[in-house]
N, C-alpha and C. Protein backbone atom coordinates (compact mmCIF):
# COMPACT_ATOMS: atom_id res chain seq x y z
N UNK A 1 81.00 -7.35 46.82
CA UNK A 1 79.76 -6.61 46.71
C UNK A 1 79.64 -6.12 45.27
N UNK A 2 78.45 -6.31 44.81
CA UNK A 2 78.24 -5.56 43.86
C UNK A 2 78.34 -4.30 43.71
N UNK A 3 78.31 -3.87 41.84
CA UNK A 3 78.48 -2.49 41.85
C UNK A 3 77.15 -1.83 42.30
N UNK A 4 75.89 -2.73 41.76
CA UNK A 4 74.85 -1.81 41.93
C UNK A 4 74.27 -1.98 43.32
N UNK A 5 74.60 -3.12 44.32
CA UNK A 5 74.18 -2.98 45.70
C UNK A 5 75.23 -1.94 46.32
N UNK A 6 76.36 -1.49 45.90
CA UNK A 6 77.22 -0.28 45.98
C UNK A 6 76.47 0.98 46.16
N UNK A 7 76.17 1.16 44.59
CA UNK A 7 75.24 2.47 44.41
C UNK A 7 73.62 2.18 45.24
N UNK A 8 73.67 1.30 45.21
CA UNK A 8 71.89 1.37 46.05
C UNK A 8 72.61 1.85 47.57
N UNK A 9 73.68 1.66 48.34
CA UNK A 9 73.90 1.90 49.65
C UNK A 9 74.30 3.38 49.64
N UNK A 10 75.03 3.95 48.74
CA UNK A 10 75.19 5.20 48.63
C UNK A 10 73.81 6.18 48.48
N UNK A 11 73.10 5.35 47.23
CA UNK A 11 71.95 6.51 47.21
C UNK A 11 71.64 6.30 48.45
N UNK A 12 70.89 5.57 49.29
CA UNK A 12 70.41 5.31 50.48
C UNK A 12 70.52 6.35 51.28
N UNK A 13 72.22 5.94 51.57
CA UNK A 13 73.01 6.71 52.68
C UNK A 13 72.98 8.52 52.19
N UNK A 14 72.85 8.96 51.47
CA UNK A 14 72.64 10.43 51.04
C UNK A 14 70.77 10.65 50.88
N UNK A 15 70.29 10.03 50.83
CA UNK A 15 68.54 9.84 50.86
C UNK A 15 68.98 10.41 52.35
N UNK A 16 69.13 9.49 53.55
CA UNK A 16 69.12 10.00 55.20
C UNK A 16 69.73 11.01 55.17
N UNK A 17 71.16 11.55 54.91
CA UNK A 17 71.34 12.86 54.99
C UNK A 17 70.63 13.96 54.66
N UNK A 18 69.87 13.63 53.11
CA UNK A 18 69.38 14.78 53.35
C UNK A 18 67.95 14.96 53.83
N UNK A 19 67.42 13.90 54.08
CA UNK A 19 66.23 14.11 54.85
C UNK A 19 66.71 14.55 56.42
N UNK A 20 67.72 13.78 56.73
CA UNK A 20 68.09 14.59 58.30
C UNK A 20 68.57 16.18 58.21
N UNK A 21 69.13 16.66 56.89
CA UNK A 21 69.57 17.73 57.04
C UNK A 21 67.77 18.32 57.20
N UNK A 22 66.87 18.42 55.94
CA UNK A 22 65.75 18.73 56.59
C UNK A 22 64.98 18.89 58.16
N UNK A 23 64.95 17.36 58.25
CA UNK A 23 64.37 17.42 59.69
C UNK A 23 65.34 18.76 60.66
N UNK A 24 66.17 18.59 60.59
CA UNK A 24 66.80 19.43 61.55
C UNK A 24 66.02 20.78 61.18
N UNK A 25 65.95 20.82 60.06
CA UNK A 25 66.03 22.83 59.73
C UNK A 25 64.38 22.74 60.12
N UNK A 26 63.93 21.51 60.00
CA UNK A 26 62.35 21.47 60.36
C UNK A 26 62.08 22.00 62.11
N UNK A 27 63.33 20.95 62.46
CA UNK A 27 63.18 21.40 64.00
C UNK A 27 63.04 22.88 64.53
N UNK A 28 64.31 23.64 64.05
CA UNK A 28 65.12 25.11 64.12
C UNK A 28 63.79 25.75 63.74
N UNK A 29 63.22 25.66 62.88
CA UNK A 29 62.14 26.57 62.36
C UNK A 29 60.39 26.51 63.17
N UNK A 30 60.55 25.34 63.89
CA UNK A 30 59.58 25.23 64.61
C UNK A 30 59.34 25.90 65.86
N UNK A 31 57.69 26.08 66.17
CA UNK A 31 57.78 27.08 67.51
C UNK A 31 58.05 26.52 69.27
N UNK A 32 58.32 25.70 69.18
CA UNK A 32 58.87 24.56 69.77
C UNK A 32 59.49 25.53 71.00
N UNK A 33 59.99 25.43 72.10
CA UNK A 33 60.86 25.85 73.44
C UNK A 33 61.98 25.48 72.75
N UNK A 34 63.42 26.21 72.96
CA UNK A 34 64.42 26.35 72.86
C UNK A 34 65.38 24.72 73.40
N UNK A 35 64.85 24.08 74.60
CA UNK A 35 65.03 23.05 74.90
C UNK A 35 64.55 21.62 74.17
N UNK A 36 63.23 21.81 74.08
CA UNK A 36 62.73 20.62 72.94
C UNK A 36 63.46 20.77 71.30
N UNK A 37 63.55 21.94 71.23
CA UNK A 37 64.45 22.08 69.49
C UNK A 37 65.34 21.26 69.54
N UNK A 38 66.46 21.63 71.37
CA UNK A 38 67.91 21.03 71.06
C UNK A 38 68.17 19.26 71.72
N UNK A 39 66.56 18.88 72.14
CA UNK A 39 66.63 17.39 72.09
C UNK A 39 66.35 16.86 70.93
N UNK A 40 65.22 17.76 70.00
CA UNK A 40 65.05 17.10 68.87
C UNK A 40 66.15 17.06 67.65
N UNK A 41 66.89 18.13 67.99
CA UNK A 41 68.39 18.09 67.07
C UNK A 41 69.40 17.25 67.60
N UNK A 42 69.64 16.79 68.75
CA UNK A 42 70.30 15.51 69.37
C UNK A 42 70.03 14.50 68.56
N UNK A 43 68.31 14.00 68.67
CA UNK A 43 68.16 12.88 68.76
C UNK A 43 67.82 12.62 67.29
N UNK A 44 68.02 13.43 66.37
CA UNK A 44 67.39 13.13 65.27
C UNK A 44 69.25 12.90 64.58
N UNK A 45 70.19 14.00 65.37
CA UNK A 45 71.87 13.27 64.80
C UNK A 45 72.05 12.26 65.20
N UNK A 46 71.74 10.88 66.50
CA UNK A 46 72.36 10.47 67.63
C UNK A 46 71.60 9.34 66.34
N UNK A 47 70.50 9.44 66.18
CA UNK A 47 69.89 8.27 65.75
C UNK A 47 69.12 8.48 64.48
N UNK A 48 69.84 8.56 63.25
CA UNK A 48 69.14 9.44 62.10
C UNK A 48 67.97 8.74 61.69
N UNK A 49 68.26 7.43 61.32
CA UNK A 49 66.93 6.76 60.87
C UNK A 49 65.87 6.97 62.11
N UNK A 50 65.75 6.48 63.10
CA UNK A 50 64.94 6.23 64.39
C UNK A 50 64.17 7.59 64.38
N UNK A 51 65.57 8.44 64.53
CA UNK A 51 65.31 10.31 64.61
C UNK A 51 63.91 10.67 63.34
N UNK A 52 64.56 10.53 62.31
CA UNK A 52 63.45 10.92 61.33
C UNK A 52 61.71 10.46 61.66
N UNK A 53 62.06 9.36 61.91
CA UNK A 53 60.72 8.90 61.75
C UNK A 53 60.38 9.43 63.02
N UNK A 54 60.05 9.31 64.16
CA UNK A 54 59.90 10.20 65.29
C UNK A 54 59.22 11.16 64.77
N UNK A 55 60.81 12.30 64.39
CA UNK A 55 60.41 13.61 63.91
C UNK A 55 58.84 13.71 63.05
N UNK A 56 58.85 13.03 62.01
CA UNK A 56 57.95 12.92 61.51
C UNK A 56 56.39 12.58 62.09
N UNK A 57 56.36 11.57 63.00
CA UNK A 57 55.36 11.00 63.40
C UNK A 57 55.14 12.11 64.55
N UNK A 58 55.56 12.61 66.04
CA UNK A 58 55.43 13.02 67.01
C UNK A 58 56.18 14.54 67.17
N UNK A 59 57.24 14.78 65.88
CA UNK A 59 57.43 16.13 66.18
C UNK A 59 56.75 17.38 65.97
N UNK A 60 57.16 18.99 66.40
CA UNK A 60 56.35 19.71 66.41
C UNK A 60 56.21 20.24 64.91
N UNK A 61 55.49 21.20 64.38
CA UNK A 61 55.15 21.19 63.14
C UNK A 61 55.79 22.71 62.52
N UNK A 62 56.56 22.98 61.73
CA UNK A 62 57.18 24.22 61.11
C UNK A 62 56.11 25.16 61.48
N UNK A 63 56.24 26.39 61.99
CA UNK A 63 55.41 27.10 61.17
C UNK A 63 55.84 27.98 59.86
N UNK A 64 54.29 28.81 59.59
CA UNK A 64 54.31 28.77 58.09
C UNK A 64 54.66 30.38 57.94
N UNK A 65 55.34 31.03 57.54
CA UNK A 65 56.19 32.14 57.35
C UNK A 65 54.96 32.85 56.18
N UNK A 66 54.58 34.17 56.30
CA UNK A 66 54.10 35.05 55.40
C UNK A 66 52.37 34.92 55.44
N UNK A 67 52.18 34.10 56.39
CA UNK A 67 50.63 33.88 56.19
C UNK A 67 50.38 34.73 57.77
């Protein structure tokens, strides 16, 4: 393997972490039932890529703090 298809899999692989670390705190912060939070924090670890996009497309929406 190359060095730079190396570094392209690393950036990648830290791109999903930290968008999953997001999504999650997206979840936690949402007004969501206590039960839908902790499927959407399952399913967004169980299946990070799949999870994100989901999250994104069909999950519930942060709310907005100070307004």
């Amino acid at each position: 393997m190359s060095d730079a298809l190396v570094y392209l899999v690393i950036l990648l692989s830290a791109l999903v972490i930290l968008l999953g670390i997001w999504a999650l705190i997206s979840v936690f912060r949402s007004e969501a039932s206590v039960g839908i939070k902790a499927l959407w924090a399952i399913g967004i670890s169980l299946f990070p890529i799949i999870g994100l996009l989901a999250w994104a497309l069909f999950g519930p929406k942060p709310t907005r703090r100070g307004r």
